[in-house]
C-alpha atoms as a PDB file:
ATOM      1  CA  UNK A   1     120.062 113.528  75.525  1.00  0.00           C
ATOM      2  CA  UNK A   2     116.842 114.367  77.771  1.00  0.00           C
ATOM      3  CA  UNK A   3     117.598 116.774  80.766  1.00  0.00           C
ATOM      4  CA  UNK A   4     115.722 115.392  83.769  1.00  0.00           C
ATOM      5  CA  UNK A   5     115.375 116.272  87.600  1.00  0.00           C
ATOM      6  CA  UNK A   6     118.202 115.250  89.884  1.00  0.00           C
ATOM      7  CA  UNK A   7     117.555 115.984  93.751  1.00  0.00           C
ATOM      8  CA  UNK A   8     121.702 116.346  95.571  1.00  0.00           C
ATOM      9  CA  UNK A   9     120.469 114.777  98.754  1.00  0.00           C
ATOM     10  CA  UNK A  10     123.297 116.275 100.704  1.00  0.00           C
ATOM     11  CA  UNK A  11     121.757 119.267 100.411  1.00  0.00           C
ATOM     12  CA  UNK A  12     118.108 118.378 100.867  1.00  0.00           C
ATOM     13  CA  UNK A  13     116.597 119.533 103.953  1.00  0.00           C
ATOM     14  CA  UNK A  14     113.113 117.284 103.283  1.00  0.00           C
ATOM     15  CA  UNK A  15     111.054 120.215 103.518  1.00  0.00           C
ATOM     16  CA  UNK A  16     108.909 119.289 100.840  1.00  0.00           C
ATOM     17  CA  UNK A  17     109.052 123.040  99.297  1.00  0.00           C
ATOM     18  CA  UNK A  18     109.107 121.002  95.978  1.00  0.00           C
ATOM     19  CA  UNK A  19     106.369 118.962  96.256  1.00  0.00           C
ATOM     20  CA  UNK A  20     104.302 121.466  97.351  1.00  0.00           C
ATOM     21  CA  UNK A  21     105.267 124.110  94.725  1.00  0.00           C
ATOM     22  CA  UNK A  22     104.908 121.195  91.630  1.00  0.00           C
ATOM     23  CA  UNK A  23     101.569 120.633  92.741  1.00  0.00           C
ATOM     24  CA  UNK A  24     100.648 124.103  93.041  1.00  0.00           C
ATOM     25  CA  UNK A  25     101.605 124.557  89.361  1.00  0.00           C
ATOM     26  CA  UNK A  26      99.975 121.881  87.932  1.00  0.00           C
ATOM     27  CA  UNK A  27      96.529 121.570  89.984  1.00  0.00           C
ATOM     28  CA  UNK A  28      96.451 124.729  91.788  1.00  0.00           C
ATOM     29  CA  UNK A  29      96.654 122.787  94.880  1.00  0.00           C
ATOM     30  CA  UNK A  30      99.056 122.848  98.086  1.00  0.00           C
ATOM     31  CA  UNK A  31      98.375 118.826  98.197  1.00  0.00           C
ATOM     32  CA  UNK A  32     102.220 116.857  97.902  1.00  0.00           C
ATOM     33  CA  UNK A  33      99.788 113.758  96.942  1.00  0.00           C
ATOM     34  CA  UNK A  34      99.134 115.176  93.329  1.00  0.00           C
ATOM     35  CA  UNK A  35     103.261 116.575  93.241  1.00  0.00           C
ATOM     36  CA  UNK A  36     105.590 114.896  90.527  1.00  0.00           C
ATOM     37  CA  UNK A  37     108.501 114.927  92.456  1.00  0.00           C
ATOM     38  CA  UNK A  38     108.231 113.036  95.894  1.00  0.00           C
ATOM     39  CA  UNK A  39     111.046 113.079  98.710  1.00  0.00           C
ATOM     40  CA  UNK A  40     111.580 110.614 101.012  1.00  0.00           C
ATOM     41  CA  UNK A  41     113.485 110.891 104.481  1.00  0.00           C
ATOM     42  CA  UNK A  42     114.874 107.985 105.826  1.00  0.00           C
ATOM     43  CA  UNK A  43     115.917 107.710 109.237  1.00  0.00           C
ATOM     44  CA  UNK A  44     118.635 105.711 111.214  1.00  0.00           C
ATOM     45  CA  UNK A  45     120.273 106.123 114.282  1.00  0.00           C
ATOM     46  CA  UNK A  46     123.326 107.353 112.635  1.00  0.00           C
ATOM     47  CA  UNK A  47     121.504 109.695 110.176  1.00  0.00           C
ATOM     48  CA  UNK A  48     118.853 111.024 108.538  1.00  0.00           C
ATOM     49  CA  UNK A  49     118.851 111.522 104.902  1.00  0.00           C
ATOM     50  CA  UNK A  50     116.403 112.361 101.809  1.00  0.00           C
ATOM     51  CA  UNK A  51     116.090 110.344  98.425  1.00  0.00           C
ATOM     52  CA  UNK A  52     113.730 111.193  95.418  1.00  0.00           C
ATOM     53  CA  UNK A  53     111.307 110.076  93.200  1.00  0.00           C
ATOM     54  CA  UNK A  54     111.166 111.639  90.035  1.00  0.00           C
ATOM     55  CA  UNK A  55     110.876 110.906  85.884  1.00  0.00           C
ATOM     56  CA  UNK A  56     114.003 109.998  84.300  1.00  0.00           C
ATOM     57  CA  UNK A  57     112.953 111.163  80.879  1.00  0.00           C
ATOM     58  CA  UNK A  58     114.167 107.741  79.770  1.00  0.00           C
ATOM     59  CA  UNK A  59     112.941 108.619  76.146  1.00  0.00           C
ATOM     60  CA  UNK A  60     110.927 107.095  73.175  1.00  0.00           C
ATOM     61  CA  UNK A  61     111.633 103.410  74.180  1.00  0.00           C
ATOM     62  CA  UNK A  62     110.970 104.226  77.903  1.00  0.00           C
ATOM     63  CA  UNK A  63     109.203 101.004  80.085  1.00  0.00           C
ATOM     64  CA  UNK A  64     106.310 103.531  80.650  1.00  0.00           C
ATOM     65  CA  UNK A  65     105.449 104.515  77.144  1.00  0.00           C
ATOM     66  CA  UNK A  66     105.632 100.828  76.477  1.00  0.00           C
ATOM     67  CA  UNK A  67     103.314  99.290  78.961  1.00  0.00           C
ATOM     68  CA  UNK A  68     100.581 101.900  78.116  1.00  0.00           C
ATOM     69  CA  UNK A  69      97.779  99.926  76.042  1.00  0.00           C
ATOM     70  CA  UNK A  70      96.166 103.006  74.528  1.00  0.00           C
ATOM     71  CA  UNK A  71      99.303 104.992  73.448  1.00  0.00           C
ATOM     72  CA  UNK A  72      98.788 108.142  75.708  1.00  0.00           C
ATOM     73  CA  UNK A  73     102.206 108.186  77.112  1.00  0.00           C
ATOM     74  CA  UNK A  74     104.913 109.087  74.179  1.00  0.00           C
ATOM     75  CA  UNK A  75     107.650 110.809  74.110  1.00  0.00           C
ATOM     76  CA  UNK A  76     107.358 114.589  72.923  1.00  0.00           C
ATOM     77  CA  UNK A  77     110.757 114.957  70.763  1.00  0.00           C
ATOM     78  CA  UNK A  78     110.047 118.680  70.189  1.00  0.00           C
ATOM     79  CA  UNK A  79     110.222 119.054  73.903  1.00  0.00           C
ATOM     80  CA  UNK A  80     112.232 116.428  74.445  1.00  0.00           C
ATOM     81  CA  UNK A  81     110.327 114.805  77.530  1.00  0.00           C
ATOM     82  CA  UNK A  82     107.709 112.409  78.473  1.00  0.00           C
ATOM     83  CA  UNK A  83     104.293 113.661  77.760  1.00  0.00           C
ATOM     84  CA  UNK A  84     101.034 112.161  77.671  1.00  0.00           C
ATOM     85  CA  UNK A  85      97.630 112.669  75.418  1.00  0.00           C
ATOM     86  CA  UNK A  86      94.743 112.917  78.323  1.00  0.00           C
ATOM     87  CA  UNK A  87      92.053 112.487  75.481  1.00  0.00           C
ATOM     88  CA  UNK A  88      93.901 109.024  75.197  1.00  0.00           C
ATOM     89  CA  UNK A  89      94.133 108.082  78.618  1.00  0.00           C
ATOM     90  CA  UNK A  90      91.984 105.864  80.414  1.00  0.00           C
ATOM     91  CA  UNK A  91      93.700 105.416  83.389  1.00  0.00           C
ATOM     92  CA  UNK A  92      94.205 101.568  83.347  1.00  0.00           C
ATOM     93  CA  UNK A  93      98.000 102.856  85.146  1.00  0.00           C
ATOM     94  CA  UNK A  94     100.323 100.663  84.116  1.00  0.00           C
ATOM     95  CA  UNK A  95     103.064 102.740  83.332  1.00  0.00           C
ATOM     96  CA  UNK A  96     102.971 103.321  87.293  1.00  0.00           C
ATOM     97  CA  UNK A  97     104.155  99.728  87.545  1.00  0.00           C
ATOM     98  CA  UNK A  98     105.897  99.645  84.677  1.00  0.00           C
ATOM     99  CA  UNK A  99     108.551 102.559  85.544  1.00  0.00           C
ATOM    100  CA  UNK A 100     111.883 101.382  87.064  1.00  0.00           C
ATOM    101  CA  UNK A 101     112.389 104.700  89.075  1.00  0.00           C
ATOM    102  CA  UNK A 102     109.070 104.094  90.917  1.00  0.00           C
ATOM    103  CA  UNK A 103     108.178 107.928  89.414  1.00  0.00           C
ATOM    104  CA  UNK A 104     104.727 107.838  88.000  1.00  0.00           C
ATOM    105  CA  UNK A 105     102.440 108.399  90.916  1.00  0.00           C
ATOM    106  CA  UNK A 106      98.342 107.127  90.820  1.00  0.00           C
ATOM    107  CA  UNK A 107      96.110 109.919  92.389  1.00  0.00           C
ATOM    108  CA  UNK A 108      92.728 108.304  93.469  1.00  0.00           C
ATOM    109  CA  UNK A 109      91.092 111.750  92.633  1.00  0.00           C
ATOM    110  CA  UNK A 110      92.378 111.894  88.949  1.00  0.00           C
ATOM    111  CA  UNK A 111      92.028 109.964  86.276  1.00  0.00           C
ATOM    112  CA  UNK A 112      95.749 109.970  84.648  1.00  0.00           C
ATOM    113  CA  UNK A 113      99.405 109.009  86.268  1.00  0.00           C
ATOM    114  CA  UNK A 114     101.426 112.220  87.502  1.00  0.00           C
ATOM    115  CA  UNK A 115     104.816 112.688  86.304  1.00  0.00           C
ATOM    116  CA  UNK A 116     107.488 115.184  85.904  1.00  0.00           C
ATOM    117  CA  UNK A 117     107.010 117.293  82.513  1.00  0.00           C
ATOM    118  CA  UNK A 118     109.630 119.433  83.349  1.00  0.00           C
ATOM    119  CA  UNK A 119     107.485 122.645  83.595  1.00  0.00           C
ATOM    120  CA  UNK A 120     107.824 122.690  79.838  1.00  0.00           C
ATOM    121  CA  UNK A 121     111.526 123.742  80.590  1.00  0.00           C
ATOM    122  CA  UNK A 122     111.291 125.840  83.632  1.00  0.00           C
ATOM    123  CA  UNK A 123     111.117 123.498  86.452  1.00  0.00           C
ATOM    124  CA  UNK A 124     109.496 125.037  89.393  1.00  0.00           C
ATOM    125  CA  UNK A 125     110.825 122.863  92.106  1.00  0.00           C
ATOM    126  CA  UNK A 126     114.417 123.337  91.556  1.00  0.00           C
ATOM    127  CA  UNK A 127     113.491 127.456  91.205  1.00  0.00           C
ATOM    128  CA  UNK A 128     111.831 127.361  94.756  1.00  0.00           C
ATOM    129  CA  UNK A 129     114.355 124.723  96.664  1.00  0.00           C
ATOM    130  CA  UNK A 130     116.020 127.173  99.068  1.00  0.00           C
ATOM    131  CA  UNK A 131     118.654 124.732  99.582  1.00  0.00           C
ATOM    132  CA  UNK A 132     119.760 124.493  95.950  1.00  0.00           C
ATOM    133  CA  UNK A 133     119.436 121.050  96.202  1.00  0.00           C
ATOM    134  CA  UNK A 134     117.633 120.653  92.661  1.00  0.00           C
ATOM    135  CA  UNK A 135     119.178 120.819  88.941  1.00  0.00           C
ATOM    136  CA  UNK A 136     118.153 120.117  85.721  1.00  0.00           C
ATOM    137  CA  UNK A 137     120.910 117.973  84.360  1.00  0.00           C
ATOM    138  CA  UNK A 138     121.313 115.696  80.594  1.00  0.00           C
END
């Protein structure tokens, strides 16, 4: 089974340490826009809490991989995660609409959807949440 991101959002603080960090490693850029991993506070009168966005690794028959007309998204079974072929790509975005977790994000400044890759086994996020609040689970 695929190991993906799960966020414990009783532990979450929403300080966006993870967003920030992801897109640091992947663009070289302190912008949450371009960050696979999104948090999002919600607040009540009673509470305040945190939720996530983030791939599901749903694997080879995944809605995303699917709904892409030029066959850039597939699913890397050496790796065992999503991946996508940017040489294929030609950002037409439907997997964005197409995945059920809402976790492919559309960057107006790039030309291909943003998703969690895992860091090629090392996710960053969970490595610099100083609450803890990220795992890698199957």
């Amino acid at each position: 089974m695929a190991k993906h991101i799960v966020v414990d959002s009783t532990r979450c603080s929403g300080c966006k340490i993870c967003e920030q960090v992801c897109a640091k490693t992947h663009y070289g850029v302190l912008n949450i826009s371009k960050s696979a991993i999104r948090i999002h506070t919600e607040f009540t009168p009673e509470k305040i809490w945190h939720e996530h966005s983030v791939c599901q690794q749903c694997g080879p028959d995944a809605p995303c991989i699917k709904a892409c007309p030029e066959n850039a998204l597939y699913w890397d079974a050496e790796k065992n995660r999503l991946a996508i072929n940017l040489e294929k790509c030609v950002g037409h975005f439907n997997c964005v609409v197409a995945c059920p977790y809402n976790a492919i994000f559309r960057h107006p400044g790039l030309k291909h959807p943003i998703f969690c890759d895992l860091c090629d086994g090392d996710p960053q996020c969970m490595k610099w949440c100083p609450m803890g609040a990220i795992r890698l689970v199957s």
